[in-house]
PDBML (XML) file of the C-alpha atoms, coordinates in Angstrom:
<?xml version="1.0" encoding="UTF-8" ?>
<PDBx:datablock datablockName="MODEL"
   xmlns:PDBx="http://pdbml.pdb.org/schema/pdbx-v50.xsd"
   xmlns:xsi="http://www.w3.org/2001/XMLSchema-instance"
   xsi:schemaLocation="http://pdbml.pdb.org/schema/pdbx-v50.xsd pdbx-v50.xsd">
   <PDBx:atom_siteCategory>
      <PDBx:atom_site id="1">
         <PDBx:B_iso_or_equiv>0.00</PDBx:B_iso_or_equiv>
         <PDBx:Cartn_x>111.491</PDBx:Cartn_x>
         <PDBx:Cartn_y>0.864</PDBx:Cartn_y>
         <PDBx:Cartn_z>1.878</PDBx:Cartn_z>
         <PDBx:auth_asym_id>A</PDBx:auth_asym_id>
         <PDBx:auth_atom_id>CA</PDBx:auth_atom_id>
         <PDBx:auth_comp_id>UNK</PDBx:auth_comp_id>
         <PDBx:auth_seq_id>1</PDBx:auth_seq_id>
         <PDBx:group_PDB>ATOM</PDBx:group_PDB>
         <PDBx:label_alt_id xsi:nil="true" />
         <PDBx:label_asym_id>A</PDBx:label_asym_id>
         <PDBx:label_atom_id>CA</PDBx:label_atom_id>
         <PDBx:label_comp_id>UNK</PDBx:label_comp_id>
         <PDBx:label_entity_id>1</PDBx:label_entity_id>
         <PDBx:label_seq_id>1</PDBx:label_seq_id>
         <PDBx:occupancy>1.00</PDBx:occupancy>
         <PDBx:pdbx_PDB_model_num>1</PDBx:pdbx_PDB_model_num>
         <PDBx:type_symbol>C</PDBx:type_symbol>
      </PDBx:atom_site>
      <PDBx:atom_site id="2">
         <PDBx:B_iso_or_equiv>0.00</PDBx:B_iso_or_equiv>
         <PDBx:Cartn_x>111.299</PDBx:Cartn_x>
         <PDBx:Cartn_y>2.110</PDBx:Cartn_y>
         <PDBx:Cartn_z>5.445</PDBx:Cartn_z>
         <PDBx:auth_asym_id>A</PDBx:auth_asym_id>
         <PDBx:auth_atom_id>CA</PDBx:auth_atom_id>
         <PDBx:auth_comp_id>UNK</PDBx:auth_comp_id>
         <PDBx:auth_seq_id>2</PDBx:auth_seq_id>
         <PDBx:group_PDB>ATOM</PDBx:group_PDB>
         <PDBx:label_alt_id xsi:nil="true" />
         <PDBx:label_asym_id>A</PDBx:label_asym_id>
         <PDBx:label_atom_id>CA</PDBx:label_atom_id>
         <PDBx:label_comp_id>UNK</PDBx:label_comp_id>
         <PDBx:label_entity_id>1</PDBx:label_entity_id>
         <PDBx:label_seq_id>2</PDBx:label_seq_id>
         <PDBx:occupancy>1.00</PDBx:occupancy>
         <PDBx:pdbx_PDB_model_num>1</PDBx:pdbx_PDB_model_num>
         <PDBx:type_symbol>C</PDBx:type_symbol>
      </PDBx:atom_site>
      <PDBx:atom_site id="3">
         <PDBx:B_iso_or_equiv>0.00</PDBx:B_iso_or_equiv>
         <PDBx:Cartn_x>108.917</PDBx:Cartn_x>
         <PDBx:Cartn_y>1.704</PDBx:Cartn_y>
         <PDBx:Cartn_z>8.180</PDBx:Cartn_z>
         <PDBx:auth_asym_id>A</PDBx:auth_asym_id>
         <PDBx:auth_atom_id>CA</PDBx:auth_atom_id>
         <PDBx:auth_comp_id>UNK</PDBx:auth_comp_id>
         <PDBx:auth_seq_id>3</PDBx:auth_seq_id>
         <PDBx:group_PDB>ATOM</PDBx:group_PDB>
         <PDBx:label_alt_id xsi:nil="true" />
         <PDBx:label_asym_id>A</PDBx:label_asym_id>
         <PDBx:label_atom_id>CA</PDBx:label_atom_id>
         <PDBx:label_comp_id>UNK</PDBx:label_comp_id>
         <PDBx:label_entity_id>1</PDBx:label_entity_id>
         <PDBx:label_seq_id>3</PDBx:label_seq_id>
         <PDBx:occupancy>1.00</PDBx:occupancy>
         <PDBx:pdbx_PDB_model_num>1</PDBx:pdbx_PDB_model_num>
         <PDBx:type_symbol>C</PDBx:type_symbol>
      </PDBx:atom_site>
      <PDBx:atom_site id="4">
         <PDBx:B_iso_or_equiv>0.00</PDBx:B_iso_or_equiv>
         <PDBx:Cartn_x>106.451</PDBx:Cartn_x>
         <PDBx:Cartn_y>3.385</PDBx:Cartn_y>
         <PDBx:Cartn_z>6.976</PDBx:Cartn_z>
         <PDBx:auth_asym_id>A</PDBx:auth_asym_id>
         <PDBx:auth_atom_id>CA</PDBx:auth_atom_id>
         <PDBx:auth_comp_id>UNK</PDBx:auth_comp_id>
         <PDBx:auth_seq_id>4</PDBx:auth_seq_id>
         <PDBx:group_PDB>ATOM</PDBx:group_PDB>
         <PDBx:label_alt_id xsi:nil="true" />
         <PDBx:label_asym_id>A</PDBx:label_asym_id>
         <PDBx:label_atom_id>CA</PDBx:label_atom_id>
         <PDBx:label_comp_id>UNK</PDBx:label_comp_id>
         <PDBx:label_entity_id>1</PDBx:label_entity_id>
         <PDBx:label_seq_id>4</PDBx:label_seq_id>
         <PDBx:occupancy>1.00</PDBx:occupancy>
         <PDBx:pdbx_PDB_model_num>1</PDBx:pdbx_PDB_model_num>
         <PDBx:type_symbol>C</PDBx:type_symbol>
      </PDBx:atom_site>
      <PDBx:atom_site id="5">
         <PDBx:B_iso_or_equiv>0.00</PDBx:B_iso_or_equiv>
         <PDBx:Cartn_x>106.194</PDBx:Cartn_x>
         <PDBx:Cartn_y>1.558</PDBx:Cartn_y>
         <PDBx:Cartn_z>3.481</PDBx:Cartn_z>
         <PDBx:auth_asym_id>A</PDBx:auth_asym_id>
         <PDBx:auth_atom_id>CA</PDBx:auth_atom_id>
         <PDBx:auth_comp_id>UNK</PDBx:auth_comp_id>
         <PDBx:auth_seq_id>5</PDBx:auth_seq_id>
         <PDBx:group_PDB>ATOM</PDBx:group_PDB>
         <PDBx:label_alt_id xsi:nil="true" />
         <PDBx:label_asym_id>A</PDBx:label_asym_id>
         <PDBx:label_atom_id>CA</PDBx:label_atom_id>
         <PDBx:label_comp_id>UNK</PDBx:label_comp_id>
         <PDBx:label_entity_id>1</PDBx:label_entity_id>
         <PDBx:label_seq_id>5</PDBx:label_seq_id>
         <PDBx:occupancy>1.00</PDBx:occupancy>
         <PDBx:pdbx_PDB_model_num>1</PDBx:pdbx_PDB_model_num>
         <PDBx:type_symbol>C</PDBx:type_symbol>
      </PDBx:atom_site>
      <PDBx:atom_site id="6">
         <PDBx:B_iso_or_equiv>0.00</PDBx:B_iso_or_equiv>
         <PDBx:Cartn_x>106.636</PDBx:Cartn_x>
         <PDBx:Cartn_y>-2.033</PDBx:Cartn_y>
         <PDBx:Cartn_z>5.103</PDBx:Cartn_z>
         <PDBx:auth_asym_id>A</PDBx:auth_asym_id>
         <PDBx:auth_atom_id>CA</PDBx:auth_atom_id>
         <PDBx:auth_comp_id>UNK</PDBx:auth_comp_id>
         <PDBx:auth_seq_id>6</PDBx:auth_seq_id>
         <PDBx:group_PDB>ATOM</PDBx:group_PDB>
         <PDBx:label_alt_id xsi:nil="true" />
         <PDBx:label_asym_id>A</PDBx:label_asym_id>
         <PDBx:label_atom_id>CA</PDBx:label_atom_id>
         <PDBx:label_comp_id>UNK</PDBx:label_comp_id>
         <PDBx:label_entity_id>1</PDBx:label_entity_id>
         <PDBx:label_seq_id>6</PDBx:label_seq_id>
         <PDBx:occupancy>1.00</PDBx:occupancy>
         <PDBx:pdbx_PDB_model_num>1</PDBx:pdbx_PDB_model_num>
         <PDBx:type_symbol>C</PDBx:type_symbol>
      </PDBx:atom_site>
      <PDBx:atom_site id="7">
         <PDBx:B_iso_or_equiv>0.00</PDBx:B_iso_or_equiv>
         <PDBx:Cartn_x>103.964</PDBx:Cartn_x>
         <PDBx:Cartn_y>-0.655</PDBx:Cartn_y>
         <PDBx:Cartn_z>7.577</PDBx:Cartn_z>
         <PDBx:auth_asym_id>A</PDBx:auth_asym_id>
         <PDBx:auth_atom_id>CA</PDBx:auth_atom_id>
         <PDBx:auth_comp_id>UNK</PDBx:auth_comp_id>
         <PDBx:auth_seq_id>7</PDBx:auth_seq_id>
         <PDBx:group_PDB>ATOM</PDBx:group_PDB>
         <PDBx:label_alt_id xsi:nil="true" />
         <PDBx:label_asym_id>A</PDBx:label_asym_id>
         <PDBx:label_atom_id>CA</PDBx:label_atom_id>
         <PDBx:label_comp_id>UNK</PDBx:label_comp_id>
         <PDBx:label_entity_id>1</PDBx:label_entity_id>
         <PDBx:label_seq_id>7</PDBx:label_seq_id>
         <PDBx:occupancy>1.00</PDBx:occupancy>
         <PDBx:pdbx_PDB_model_num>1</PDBx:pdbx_PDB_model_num>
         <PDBx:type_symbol>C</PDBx:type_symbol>
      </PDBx:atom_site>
      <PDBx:atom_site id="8">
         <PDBx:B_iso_or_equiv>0.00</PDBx:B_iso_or_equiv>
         <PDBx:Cartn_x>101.667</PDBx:Cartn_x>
         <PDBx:Cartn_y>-0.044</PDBx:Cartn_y>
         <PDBx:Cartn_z>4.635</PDBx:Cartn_z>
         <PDBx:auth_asym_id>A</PDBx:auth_asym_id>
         <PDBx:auth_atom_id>CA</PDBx:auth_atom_id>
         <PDBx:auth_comp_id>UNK</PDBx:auth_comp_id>
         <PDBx:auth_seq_id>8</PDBx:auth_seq_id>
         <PDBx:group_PDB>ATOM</PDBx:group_PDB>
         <PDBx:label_alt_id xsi:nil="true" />
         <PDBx:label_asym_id>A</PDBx:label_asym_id>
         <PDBx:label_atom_id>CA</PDBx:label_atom_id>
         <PDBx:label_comp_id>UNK</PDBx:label_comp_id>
         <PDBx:label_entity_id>1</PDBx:label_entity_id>
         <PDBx:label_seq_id>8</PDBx:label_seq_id>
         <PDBx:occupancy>1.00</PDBx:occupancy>
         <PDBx:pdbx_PDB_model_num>1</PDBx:pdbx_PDB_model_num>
         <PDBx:type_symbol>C</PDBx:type_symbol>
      </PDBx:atom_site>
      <PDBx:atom_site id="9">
         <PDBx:B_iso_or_equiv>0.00</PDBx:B_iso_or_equiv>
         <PDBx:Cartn_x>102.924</PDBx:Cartn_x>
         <PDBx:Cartn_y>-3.352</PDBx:Cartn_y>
         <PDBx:Cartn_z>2.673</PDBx:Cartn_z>
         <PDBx:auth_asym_id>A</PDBx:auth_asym_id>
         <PDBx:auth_atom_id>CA</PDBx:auth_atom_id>
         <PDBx:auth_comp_id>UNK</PDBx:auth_comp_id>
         <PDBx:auth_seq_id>9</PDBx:auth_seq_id>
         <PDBx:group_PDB>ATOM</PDBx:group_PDB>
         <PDBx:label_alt_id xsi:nil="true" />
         <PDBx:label_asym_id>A</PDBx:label_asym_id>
         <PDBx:label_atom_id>CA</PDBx:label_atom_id>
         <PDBx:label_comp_id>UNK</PDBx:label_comp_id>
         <PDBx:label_entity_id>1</PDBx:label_entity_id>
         <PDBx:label_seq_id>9</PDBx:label_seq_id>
         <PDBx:occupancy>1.00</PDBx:occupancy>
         <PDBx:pdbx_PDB_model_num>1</PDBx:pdbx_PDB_model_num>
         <PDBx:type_symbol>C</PDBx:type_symbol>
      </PDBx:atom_site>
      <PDBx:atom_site id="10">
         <PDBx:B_iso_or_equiv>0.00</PDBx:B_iso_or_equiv>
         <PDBx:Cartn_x>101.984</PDBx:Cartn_x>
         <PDBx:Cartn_y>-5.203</PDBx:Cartn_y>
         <PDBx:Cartn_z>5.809</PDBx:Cartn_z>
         <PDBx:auth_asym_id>A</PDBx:auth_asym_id>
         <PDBx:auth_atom_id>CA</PDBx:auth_atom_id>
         <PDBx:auth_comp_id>UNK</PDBx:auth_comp_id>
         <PDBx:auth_seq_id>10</PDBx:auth_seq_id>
         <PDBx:group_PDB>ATOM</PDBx:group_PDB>
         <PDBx:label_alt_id xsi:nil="true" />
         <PDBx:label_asym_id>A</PDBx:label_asym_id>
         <PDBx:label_atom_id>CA</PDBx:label_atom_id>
         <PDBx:label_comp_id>UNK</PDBx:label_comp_id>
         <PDBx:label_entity_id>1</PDBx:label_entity_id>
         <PDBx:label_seq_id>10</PDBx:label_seq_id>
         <PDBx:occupancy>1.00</PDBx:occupancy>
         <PDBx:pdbx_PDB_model_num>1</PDBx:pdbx_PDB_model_num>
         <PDBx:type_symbol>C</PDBx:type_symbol>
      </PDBx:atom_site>
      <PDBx:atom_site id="11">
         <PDBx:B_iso_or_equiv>0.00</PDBx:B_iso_or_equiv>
         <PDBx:Cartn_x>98.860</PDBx:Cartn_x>
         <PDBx:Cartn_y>-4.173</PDBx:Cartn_y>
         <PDBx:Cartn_z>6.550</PDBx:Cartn_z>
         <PDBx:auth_asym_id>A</PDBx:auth_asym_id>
         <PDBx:auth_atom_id>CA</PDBx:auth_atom_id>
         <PDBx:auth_comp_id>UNK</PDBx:auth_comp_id>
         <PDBx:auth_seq_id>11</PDBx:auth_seq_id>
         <PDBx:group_PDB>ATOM</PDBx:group_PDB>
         <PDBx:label_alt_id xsi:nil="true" />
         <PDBx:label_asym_id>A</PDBx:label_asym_id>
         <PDBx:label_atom_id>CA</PDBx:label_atom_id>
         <PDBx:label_comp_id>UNK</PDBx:label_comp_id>
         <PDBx:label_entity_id>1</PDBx:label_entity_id>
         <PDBx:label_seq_id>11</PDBx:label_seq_id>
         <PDBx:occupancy>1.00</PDBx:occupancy>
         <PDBx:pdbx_PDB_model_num>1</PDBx:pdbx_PDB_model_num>
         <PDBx:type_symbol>C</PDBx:type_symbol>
      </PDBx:atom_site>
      <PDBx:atom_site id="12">
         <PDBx:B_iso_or_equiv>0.00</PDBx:B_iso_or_equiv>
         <PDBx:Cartn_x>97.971</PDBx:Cartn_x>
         <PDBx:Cartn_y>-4.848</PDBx:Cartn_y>
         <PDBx:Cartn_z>3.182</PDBx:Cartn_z>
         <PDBx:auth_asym_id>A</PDBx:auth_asym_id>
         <PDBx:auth_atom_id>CA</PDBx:auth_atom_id>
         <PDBx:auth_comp_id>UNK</PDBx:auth_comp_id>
         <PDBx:auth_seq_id>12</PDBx:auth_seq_id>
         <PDBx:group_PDB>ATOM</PDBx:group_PDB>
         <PDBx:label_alt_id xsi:nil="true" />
         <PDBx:label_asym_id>A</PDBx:label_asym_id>
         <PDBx:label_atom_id>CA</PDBx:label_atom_id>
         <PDBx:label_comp_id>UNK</PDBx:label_comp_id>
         <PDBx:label_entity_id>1</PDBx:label_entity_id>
         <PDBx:label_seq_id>12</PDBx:label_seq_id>
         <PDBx:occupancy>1.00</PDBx:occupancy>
         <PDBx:pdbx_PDB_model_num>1</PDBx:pdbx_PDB_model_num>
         <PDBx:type_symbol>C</PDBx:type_symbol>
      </PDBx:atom_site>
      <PDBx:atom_site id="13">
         <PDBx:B_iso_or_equiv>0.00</PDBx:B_iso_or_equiv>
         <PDBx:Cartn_x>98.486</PDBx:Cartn_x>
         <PDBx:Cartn_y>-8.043</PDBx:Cartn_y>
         <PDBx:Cartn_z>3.481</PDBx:Cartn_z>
         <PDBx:auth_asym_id>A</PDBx:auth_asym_id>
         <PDBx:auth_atom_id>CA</PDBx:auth_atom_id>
         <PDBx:auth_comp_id>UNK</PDBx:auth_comp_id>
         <PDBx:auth_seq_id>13</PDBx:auth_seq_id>
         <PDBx:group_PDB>ATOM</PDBx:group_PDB>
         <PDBx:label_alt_id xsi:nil="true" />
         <PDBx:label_asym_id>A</PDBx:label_asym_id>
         <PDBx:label_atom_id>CA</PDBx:label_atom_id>
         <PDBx:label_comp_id>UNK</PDBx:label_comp_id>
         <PDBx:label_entity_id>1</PDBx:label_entity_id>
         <PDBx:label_seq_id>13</PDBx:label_seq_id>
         <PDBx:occupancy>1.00</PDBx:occupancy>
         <PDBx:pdbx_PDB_model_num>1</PDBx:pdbx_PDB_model_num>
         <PDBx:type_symbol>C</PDBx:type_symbol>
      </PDBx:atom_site>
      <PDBx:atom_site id="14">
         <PDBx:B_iso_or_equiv>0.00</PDBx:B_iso_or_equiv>
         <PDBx:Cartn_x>96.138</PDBx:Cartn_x>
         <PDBx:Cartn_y>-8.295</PDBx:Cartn_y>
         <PDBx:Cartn_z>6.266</PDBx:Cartn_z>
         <PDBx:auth_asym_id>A</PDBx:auth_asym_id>
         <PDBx:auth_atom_id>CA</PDBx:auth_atom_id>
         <PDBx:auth_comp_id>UNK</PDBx:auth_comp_id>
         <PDBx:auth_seq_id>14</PDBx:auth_seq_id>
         <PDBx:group_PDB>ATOM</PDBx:group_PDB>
         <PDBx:label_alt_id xsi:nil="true" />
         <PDBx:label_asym_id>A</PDBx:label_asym_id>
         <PDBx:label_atom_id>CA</PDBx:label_atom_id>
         <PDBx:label_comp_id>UNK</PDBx:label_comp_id>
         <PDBx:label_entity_id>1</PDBx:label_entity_id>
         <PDBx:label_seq_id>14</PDBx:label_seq_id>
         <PDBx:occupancy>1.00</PDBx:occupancy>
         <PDBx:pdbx_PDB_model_num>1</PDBx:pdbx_PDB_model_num>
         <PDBx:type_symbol>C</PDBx:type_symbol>
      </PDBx:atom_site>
      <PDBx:atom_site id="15">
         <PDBx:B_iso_or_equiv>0.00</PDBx:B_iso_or_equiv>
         <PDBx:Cartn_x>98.872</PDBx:Cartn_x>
         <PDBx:Cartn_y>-8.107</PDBx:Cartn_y>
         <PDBx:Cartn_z>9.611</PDBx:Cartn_z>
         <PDBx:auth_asym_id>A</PDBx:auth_asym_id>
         <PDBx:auth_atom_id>CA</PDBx:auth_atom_id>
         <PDBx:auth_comp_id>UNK</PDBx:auth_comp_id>
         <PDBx:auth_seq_id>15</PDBx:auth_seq_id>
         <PDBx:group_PDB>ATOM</PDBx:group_PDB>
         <PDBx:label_alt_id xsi:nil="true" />
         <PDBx:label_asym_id>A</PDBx:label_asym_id>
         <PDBx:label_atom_id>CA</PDBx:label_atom_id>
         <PDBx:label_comp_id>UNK</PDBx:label_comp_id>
         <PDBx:label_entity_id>1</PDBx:label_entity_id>
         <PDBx:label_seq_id>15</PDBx:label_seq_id>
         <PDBx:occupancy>1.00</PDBx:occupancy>
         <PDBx:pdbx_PDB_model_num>1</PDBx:pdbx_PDB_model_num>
         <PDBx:type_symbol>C</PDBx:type_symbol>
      </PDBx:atom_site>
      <PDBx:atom_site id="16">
         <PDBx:B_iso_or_equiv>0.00</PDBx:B_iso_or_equiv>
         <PDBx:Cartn_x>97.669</PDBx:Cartn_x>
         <PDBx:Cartn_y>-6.284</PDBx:Cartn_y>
         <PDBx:Cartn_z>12.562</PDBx:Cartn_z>
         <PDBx:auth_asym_id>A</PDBx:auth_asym_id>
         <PDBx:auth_atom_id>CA</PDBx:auth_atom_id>
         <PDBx:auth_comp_id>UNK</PDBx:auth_comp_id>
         <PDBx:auth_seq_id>16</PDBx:auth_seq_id>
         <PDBx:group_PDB>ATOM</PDBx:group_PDB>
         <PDBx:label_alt_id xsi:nil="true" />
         <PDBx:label_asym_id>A</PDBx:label_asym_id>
         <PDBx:label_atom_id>CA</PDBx:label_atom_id>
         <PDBx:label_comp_id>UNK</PDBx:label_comp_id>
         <PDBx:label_entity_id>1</PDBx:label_entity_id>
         <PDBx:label_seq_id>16</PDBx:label_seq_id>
         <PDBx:occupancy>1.00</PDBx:occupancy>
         <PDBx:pdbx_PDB_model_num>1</PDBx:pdbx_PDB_model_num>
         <PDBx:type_symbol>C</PDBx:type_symbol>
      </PDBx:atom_site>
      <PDBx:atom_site id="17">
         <PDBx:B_iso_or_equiv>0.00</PDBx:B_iso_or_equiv>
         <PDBx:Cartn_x>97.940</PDBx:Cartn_x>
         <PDBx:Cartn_y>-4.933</PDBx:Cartn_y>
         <PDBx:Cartn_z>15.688</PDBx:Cartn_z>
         <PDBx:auth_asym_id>A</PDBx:auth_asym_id>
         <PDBx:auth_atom_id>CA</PDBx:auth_atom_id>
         <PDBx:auth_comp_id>UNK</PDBx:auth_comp_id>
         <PDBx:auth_seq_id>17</PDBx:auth_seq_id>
         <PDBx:group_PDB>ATOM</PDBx:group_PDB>
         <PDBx:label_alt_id xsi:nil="true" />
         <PDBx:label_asym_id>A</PDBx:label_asym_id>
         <PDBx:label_atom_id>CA</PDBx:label_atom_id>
         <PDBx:label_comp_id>UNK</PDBx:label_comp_id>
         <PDBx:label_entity_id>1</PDBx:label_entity_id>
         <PDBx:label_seq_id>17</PDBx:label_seq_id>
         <PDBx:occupancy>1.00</PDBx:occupancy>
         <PDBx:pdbx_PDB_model_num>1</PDBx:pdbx_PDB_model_num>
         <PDBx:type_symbol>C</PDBx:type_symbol>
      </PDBx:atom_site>
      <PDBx:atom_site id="18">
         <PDBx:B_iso_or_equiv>0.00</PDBx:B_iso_or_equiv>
         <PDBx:Cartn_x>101.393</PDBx:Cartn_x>
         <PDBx:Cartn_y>-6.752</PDBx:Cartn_y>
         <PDBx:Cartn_z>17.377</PDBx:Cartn_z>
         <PDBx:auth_asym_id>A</PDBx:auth_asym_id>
         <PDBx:auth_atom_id>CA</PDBx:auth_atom_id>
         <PDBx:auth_comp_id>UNK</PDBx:auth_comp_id>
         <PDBx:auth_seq_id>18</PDBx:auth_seq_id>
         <PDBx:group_PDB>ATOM</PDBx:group_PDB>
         <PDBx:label_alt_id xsi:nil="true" />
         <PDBx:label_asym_id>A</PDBx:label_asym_id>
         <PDBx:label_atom_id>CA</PDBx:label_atom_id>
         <PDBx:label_comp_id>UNK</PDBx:label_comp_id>
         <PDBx:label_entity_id>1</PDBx:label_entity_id>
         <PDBx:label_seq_id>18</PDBx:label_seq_id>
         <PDBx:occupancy>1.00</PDBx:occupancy>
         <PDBx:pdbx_PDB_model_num>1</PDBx:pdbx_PDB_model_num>
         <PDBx:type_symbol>C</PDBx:type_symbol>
      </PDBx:atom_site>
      <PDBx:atom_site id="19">
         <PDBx:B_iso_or_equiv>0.00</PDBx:B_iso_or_equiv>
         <PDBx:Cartn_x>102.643</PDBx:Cartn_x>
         <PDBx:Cartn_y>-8.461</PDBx:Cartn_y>
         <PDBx:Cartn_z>14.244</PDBx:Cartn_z>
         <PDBx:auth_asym_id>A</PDBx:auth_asym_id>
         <PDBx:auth_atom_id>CA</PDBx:auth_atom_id>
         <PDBx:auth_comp_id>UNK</PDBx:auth_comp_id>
         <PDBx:auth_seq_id>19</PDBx:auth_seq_id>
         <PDBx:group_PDB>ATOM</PDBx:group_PDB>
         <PDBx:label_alt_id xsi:nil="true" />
         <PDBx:label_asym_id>A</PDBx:label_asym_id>
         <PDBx:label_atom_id>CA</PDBx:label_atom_id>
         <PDBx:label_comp_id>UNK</PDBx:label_comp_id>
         <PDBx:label_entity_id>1</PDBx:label_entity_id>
         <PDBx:label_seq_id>19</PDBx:label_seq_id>
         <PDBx:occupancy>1.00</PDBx:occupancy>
         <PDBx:pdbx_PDB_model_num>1</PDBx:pdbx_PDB_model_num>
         <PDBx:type_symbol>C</PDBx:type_symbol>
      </PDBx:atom_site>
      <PDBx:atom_site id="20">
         <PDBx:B_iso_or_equiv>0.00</PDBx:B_iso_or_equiv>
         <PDBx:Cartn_x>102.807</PDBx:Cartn_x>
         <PDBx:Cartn_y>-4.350</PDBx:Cartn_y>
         <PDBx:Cartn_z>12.619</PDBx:Cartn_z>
         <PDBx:auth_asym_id>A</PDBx:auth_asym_id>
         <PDBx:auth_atom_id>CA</PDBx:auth_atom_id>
         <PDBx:auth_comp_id>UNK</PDBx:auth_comp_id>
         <PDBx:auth_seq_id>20</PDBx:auth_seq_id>
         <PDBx:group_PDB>ATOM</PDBx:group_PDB>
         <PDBx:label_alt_id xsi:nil="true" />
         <PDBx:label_asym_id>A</PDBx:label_asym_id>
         <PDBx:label_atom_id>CA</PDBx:label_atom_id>
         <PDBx:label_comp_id>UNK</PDBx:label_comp_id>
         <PDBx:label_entity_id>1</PDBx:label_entity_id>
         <PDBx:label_seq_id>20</PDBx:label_seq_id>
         <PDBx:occupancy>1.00</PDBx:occupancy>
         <PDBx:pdbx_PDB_model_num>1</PDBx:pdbx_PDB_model_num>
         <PDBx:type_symbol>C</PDBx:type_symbol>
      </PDBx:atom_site>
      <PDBx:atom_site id="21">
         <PDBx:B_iso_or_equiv>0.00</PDBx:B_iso_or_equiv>
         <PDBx:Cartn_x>105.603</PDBx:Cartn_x>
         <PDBx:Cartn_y>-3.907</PDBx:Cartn_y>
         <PDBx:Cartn_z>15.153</PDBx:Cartn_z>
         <PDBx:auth_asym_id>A</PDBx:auth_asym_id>
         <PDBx:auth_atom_id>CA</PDBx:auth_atom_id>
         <PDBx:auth_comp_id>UNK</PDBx:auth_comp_id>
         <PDBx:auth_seq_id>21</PDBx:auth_seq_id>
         <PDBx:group_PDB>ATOM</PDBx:group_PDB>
         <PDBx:label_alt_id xsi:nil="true" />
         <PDBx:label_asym_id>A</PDBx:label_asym_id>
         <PDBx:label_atom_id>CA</PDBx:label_atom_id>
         <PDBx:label_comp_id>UNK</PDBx:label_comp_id>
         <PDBx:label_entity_id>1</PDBx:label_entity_id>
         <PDBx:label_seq_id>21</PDBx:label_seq_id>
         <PDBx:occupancy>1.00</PDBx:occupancy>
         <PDBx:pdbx_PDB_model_num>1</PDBx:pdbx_PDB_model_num>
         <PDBx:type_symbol>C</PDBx:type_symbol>
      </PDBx:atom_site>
      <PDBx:atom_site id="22">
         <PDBx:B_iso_or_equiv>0.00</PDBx:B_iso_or_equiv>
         <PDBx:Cartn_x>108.123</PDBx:Cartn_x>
         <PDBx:Cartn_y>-5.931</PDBx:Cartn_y>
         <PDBx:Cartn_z>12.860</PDBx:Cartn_z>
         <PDBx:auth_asym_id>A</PDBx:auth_asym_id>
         <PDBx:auth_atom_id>CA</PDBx:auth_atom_id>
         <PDBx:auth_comp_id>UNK</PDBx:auth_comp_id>
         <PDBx:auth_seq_id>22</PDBx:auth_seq_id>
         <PDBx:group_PDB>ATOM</PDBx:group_PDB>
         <PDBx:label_alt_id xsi:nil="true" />
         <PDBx:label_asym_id>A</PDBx:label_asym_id>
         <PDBx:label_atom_id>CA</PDBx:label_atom_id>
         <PDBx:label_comp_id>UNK</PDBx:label_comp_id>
         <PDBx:label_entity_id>1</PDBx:label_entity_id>
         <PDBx:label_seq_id>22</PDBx:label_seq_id>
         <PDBx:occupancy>1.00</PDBx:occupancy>
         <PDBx:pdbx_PDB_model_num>1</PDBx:pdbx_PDB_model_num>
         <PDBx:type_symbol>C</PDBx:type_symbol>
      </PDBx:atom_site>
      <PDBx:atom_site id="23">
         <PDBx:B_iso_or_equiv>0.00</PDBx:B_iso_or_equiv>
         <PDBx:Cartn_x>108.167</PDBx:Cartn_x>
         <PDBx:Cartn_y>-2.542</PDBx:Cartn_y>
         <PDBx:Cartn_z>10.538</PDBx:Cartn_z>
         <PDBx:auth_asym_id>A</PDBx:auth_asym_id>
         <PDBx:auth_atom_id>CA</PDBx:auth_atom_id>
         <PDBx:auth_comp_id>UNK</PDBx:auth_comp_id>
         <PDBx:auth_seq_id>23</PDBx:auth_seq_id>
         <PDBx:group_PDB>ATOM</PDBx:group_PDB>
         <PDBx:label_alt_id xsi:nil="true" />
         <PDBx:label_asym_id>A</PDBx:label_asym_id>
         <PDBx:label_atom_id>CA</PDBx:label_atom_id>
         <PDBx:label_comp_id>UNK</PDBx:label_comp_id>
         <PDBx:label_entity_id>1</PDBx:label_entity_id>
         <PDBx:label_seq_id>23</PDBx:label_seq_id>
         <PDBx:occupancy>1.00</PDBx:occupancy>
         <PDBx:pdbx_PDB_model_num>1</PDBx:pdbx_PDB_model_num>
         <PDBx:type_symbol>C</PDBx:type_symbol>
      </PDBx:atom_site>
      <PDBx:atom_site id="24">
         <PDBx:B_iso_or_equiv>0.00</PDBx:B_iso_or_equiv>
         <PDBx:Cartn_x>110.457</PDBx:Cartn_x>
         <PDBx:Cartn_y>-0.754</PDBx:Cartn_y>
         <PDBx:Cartn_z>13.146</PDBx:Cartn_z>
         <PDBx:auth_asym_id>A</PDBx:auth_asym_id>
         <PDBx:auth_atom_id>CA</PDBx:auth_atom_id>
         <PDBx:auth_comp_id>UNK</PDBx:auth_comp_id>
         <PDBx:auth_seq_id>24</PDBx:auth_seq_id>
         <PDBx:group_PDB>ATOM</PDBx:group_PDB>
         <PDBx:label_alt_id xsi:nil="true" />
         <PDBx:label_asym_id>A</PDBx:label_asym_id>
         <PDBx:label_atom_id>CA</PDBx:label_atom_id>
         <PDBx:label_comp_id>UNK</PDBx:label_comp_id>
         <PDBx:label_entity_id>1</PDBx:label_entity_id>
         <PDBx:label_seq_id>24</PDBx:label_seq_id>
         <PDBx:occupancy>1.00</PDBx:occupancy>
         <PDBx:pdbx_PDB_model_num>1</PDBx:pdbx_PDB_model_num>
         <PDBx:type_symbol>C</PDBx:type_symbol>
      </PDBx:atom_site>
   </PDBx:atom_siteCategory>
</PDBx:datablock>
């Protein structure tokens, strides 16, 4: 839910840096 949590979901899963942007 939200940017924040697909933020956090993301970089758990090991995305960074550019590919984070796809939360917003």
């Amino acid at each position: 839910h939200g940017p924040v949590g697909r933020e956090k979901a993301l970089r758990r899963l090991g995305m960074r840096g550019r590919m984070l942007k796809v939360a917003l």
